[in-house]
PDB file of N, CA and C in Angstrom:
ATOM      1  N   UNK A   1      70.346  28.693   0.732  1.00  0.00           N
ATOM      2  CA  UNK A   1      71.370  29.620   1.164  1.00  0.00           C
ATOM      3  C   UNK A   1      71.540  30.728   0.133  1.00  0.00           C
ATOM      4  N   UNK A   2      71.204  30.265  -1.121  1.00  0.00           N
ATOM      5  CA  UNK A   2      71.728  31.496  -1.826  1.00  0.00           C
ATOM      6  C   UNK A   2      70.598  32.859  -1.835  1.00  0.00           C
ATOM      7  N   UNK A   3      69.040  32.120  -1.885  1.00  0.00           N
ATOM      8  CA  UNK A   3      68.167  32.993  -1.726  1.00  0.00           C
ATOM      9  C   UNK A   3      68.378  33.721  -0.492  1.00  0.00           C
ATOM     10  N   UNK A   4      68.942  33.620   0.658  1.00  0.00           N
ATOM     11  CA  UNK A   4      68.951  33.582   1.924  1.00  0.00           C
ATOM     12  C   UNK A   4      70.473  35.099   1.649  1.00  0.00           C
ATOM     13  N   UNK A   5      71.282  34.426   1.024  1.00  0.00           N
ATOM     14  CA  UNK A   5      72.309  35.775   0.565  1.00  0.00           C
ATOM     15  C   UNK A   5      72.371  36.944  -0.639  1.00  0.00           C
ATOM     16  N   UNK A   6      71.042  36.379  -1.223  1.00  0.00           N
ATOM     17  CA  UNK A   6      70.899  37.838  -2.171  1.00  0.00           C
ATOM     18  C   UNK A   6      69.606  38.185  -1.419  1.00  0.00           C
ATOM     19  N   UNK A   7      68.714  38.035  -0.635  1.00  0.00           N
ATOM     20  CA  UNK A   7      67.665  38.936   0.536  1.00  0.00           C
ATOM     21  C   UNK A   7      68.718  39.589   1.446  1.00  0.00           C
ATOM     22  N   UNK A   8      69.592  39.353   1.925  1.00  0.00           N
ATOM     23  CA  UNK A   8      70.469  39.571   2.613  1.00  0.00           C
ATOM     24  C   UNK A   8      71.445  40.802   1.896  1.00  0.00           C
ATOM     25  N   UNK A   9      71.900  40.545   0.892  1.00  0.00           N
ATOM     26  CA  UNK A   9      72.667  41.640   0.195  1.00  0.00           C
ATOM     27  C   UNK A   9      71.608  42.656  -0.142  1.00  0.00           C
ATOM     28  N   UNK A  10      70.060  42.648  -0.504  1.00  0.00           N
ATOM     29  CA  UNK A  10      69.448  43.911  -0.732  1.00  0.00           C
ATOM     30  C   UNK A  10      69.728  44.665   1.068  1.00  0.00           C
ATOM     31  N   UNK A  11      69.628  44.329   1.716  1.00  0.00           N
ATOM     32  CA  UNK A  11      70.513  45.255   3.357  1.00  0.00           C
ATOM     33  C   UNK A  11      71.377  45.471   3.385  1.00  0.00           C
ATOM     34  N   UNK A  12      71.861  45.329   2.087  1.00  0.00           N
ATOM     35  CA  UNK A  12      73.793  46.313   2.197  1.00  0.00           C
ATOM     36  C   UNK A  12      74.400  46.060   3.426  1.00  0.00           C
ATOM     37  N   UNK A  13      74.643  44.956   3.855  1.00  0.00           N
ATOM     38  CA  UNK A  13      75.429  44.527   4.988  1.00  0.00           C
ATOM     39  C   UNK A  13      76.754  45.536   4.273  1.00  0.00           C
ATOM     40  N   UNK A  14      77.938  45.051   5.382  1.00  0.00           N
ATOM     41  CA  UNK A  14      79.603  45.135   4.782  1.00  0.00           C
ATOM     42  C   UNK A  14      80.090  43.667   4.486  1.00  0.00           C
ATOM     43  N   UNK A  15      79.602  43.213   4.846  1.00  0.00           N
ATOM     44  CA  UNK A  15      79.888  41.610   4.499  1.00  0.00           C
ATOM     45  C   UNK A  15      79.184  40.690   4.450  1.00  0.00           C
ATOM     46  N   UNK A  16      79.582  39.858   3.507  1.00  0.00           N
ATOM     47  CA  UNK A  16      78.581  38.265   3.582  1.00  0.00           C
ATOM     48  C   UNK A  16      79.426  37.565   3.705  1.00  0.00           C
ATOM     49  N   UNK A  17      79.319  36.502   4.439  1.00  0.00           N
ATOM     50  CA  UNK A  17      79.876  35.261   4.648  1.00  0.00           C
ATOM     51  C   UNK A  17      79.189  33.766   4.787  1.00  0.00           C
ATOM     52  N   UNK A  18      79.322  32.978   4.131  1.00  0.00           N
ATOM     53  CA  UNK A  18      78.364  31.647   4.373  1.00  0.00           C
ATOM     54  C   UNK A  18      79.632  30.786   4.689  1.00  0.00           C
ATOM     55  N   UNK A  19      79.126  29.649   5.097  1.00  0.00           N
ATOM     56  CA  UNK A  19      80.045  28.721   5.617  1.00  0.00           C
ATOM     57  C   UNK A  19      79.105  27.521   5.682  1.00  0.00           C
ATOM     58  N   UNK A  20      79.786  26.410   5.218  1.00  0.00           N
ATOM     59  CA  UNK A  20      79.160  24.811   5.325  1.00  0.00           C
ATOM     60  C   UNK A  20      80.447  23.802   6.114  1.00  0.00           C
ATOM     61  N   UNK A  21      80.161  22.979   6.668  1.00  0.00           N
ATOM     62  CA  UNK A  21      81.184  22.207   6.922  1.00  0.00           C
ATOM     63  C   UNK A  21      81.443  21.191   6.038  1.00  0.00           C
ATOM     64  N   UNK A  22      80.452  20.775   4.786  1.00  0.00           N
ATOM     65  CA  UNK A  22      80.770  19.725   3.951  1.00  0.00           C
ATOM     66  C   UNK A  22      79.781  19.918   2.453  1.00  0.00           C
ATOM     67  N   UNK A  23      80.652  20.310   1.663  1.00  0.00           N
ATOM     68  CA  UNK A  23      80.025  20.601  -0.081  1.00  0.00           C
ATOM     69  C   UNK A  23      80.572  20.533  -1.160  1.00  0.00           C
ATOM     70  N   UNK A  24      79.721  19.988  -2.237  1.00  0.00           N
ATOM     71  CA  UNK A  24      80.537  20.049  -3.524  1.00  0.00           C
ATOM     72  C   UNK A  24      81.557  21.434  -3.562  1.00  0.00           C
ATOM     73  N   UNK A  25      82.723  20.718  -3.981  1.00  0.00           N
ATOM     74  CA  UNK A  25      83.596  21.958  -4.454  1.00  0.00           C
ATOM     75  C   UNK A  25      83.115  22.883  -5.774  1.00  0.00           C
ATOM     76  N   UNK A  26      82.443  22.233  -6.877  1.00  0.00           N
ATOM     77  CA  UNK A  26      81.629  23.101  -7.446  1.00  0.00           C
ATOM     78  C   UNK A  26      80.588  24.071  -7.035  1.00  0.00           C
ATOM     79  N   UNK A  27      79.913  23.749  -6.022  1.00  0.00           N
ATOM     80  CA  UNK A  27      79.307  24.437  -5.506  1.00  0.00           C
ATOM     81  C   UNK A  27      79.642  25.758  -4.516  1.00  0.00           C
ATOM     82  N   UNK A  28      80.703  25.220  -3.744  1.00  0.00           N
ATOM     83  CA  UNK A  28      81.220  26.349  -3.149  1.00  0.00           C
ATOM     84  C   UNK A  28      82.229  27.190  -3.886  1.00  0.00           C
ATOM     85  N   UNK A  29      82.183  27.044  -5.241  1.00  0.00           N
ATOM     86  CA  UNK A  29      82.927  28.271  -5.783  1.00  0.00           C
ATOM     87  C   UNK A  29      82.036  29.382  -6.607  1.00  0.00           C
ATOM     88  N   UNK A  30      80.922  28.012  -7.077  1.00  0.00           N
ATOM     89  CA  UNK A  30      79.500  28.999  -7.539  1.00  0.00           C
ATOM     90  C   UNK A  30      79.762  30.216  -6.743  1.00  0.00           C
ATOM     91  N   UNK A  31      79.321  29.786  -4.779  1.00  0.00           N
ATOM     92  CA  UNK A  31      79.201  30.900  -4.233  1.00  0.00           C
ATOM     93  C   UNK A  31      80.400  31.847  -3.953  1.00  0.00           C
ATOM     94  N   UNK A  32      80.746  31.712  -4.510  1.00  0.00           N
ATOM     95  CA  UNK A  32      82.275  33.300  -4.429  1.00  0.00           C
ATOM     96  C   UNK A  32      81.088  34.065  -4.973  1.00  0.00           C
ATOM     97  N   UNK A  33      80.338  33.709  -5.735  1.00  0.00           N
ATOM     98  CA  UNK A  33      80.013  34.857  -7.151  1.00  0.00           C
ATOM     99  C   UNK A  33      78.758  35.484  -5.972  1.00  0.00           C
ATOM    100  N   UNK A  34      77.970  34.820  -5.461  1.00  0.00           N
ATOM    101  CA  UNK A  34      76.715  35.407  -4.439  1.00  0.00           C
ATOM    102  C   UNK A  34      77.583  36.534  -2.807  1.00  0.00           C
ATOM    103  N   UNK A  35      78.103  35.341  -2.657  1.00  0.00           N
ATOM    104  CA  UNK A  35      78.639  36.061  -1.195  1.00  0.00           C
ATOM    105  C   UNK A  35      80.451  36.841  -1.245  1.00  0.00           C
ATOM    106  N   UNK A  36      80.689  37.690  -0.289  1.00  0.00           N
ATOM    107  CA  UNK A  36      81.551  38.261  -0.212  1.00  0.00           C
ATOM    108  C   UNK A  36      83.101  36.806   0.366  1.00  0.00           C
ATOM    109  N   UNK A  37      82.760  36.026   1.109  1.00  0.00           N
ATOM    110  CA  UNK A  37      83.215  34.579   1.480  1.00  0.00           C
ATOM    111  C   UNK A  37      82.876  33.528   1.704  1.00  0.00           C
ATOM    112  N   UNK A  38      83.180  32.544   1.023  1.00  0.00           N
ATOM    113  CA  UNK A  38      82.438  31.028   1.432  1.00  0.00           C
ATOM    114  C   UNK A  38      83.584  30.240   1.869  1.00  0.00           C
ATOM    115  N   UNK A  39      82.902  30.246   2.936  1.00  0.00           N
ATOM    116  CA  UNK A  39      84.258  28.723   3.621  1.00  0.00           C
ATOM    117  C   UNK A  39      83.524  27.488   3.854  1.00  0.00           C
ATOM    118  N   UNK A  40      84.491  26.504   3.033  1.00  0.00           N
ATOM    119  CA  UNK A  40      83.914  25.028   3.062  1.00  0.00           C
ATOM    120  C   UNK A  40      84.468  24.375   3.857  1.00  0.00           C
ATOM    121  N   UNK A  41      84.847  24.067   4.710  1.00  0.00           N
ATOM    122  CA  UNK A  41      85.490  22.887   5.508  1.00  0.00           C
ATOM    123  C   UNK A  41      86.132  21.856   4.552  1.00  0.00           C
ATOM    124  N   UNK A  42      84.913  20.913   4.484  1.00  0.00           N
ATOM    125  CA  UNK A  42      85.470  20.023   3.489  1.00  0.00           C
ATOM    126  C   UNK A  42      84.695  20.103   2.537  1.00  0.00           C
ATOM    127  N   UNK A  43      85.745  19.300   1.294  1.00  0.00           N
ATOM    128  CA  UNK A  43      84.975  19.006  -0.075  1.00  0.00           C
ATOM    129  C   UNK A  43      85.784  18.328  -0.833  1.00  0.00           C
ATOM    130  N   UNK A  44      85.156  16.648  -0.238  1.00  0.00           N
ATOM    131  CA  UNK A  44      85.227  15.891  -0.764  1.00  0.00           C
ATOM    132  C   UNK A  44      84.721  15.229  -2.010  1.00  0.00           C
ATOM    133  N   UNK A  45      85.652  14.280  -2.937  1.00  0.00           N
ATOM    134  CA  UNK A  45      85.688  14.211  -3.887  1.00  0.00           C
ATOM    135  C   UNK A  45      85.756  12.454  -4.069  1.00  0.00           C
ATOM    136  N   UNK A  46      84.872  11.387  -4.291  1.00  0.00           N
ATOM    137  CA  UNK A  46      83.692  12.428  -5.178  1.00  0.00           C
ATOM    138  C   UNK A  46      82.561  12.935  -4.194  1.00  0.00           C
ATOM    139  N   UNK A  47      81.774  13.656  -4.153  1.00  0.00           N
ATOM    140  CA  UNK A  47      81.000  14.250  -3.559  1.00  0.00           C
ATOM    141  C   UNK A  47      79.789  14.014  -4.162  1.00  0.00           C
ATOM    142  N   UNK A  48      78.825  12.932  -3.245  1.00  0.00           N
ATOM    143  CA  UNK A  48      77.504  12.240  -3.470  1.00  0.00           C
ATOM    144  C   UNK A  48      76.257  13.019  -3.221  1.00  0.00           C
ATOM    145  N   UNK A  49      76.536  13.357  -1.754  1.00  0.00           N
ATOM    146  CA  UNK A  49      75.272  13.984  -1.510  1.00  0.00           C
ATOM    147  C   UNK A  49      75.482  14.681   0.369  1.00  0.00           C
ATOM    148  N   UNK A  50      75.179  15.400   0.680  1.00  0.00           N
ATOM    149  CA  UNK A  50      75.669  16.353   2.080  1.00  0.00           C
ATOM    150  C   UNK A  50      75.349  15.290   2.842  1.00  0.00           C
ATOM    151  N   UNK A  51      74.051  14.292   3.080  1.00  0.00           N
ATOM    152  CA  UNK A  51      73.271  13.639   3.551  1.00  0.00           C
ATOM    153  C   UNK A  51      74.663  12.018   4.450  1.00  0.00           C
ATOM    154  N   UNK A  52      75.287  12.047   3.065  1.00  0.00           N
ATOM    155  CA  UNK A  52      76.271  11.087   3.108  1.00  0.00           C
ATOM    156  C   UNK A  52      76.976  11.265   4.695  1.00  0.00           C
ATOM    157  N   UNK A  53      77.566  12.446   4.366  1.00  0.00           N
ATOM    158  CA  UNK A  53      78.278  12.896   5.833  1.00  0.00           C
ATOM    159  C   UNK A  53      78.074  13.034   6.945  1.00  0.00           C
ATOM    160  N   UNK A  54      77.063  12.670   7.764  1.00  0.00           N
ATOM    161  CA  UNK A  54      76.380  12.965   9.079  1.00  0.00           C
ATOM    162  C   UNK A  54      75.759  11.618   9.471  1.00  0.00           C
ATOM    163  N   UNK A  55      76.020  11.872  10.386  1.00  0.00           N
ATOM    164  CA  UNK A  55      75.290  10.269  11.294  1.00  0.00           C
ATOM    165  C   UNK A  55      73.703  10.412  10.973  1.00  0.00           C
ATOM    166  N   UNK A  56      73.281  11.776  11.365  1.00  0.00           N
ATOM    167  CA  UNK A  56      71.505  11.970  11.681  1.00  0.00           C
ATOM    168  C   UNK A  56      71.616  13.520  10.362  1.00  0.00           C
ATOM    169  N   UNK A  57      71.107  13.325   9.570  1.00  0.00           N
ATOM    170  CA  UNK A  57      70.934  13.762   8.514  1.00  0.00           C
ATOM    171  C   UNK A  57      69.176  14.352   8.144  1.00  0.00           C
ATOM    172  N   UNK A  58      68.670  14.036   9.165  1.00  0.00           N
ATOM    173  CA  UNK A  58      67.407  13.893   9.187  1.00  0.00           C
ATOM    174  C   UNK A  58      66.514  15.550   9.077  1.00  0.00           C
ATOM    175  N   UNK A  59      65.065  15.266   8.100  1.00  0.00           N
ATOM    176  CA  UNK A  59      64.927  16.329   7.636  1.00  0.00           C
ATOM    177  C   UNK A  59      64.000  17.413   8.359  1.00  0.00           C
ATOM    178  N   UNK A  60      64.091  18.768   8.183  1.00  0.00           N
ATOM    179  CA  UNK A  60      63.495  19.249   9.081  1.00  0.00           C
ATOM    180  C   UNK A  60      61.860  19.477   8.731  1.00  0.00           C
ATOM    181  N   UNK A  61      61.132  19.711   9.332  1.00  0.00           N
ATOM    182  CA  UNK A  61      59.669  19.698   9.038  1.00  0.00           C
ATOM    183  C   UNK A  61      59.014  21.030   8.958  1.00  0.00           C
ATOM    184  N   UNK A  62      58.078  21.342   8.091  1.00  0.00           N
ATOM    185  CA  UNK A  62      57.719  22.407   8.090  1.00  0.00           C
ATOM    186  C   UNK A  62      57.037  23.502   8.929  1.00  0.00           C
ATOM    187  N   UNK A  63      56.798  22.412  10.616  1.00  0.00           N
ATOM    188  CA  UNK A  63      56.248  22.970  11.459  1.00  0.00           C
ATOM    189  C   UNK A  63      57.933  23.746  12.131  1.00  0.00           C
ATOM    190  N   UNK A  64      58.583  22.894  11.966  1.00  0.00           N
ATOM    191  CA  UNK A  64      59.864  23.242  12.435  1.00  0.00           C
ATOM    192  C   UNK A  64      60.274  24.646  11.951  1.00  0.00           C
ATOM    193  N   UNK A  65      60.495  24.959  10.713  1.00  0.00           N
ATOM    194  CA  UNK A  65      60.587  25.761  10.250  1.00  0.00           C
ATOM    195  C   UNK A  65      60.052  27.157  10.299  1.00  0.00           C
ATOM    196  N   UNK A  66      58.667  26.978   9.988  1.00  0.00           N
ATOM    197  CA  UNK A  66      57.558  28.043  10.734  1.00  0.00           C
ATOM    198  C   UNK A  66      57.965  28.129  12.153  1.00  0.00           C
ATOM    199  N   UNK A  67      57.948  27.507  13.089  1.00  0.00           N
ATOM    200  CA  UNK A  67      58.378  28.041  14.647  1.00  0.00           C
ATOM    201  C   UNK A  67      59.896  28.792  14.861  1.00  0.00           C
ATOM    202  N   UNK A  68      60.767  28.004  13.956  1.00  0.00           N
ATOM    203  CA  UNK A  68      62.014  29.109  13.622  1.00  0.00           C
ATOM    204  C   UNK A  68      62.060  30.556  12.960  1.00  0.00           C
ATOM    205  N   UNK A  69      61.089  30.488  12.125  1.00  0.00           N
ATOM    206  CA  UNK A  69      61.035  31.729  11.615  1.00  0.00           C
ATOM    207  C   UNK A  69      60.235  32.543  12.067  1.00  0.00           C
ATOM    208  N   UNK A  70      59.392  32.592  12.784  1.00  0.00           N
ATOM    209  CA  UNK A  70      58.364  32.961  13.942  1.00  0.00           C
ATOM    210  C   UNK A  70      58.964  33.617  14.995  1.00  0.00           C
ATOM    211  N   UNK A  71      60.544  32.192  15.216  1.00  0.00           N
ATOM    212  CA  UNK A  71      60.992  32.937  16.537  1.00  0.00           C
ATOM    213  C   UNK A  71      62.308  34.431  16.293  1.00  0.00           C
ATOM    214  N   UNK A  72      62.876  33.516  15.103  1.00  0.00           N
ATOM    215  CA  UNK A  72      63.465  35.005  14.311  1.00  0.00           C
ATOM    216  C   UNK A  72      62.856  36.019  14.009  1.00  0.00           C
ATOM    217  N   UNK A  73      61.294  36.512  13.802  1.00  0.00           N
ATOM    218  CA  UNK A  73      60.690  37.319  13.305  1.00  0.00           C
ATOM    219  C   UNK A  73      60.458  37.964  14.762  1.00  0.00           C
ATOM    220  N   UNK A  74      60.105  37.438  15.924  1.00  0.00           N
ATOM    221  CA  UNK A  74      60.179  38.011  17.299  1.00  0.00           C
ATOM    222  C   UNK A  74      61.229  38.729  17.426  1.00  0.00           C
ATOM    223  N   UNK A  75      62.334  37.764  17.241  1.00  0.00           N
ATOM    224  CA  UNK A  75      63.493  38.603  18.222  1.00  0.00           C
ATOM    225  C   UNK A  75      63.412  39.752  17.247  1.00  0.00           C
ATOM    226  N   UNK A  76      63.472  39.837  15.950  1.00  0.00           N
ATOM    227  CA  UNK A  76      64.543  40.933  15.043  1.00  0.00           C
ATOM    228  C   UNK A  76      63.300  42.305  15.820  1.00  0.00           C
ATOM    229  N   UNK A  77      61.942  41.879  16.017  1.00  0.00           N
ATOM    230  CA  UNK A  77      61.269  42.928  16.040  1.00  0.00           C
ATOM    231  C   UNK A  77      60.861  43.355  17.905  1.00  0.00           C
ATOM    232  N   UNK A  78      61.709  42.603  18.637  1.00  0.00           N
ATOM    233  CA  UNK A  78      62.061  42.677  20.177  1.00  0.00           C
ATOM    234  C   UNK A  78      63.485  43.790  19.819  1.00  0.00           C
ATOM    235  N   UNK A  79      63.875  43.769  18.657  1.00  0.00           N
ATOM    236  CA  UNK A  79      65.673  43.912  18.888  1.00  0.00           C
ATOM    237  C   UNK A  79      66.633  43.601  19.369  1.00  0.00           C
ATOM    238  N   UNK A  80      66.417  41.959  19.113  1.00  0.00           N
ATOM    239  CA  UNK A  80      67.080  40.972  19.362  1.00  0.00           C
ATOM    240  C   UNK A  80      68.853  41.202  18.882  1.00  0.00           C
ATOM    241  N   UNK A  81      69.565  40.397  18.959  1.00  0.00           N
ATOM    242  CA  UNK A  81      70.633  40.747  18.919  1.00  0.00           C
ATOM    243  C   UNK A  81      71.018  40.197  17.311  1.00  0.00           C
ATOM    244  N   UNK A  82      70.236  39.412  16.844  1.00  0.00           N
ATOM    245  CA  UNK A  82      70.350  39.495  15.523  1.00  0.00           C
ATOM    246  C   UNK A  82      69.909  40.873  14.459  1.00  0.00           C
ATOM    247  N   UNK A  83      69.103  41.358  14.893  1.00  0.00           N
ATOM    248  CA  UNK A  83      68.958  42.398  14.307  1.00  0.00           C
ATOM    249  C   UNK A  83      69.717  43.958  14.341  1.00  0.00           C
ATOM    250  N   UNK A  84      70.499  43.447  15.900  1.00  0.00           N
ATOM    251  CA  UNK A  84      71.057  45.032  15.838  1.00  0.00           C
ATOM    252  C   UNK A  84      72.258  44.519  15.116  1.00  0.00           C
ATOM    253  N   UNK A  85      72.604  43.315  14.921  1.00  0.00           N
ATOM    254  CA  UNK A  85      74.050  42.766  14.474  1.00  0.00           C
ATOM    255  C   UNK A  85      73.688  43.513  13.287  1.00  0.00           C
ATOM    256  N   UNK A  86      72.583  42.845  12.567  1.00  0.00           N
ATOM    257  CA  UNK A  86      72.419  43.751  10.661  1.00  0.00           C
ATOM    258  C   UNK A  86      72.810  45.346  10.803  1.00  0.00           C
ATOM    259  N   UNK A  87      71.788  46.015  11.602  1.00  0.00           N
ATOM    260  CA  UNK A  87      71.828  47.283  11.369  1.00  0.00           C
ATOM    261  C   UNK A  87      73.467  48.230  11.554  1.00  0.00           C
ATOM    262  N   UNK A  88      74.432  47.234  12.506  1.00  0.00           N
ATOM    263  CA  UNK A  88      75.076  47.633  13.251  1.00  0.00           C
ATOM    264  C   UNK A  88      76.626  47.785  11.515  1.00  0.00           C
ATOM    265  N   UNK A  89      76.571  46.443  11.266  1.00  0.00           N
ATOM    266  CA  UNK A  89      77.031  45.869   9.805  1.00  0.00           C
ATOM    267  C   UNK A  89      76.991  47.189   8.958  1.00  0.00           C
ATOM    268  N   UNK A  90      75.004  47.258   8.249  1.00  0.00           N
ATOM    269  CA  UNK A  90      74.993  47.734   7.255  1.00  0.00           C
ATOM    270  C   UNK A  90      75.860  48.842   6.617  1.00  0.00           C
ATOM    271  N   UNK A  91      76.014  49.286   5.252  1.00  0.00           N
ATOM    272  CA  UNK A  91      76.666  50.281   4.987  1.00  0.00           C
ATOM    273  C   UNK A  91      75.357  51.444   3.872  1.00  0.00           C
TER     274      UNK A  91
END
């Protein structure tokens, strides 16, 4: 996520925002310093591991990944609605 919000901040959005539903509270204050808002849901204490919290925790695969980013790389260059969202943002 964080690589994911400083690629993201070189596009001069107007805003960043990340959001998790469950993270170290150390961690989500790290990110004040990367993003413009981080909202944690929860953050519990003590806080083991994200993995803890979810029934199916299970990991994603790298074919997975490649076909996600494949299909994001379509739309943004269809002008998908993720992409006009950036341009629409930027400052």
């Amino acid at each position: 996520m964080r690589a994911a919000a400083i690629a993201l901040r070189r596009l001069r959005p107007a805003r960043i925002v990340a959001a998790v539903p469950v993270g170290a509270a150390e961690t989500c204050e790290e990110f004040r310093r990367v993003v413009d808002e981080i909202v944690c849901s929860e953050t519990p204490e003590p806080f083991w591991a994200v993995g803890n919290w979810y029934q199916d925790f299970s990991q994603t695969t790298d074919e997975e990944v490649r076909a996600l980013l494949e299909r994001a790389r379509d739309g943004a260059e269809a002008g998908g609605p993720g992409a006009v969202r950036l341009h629409e943002h930027a400052s």
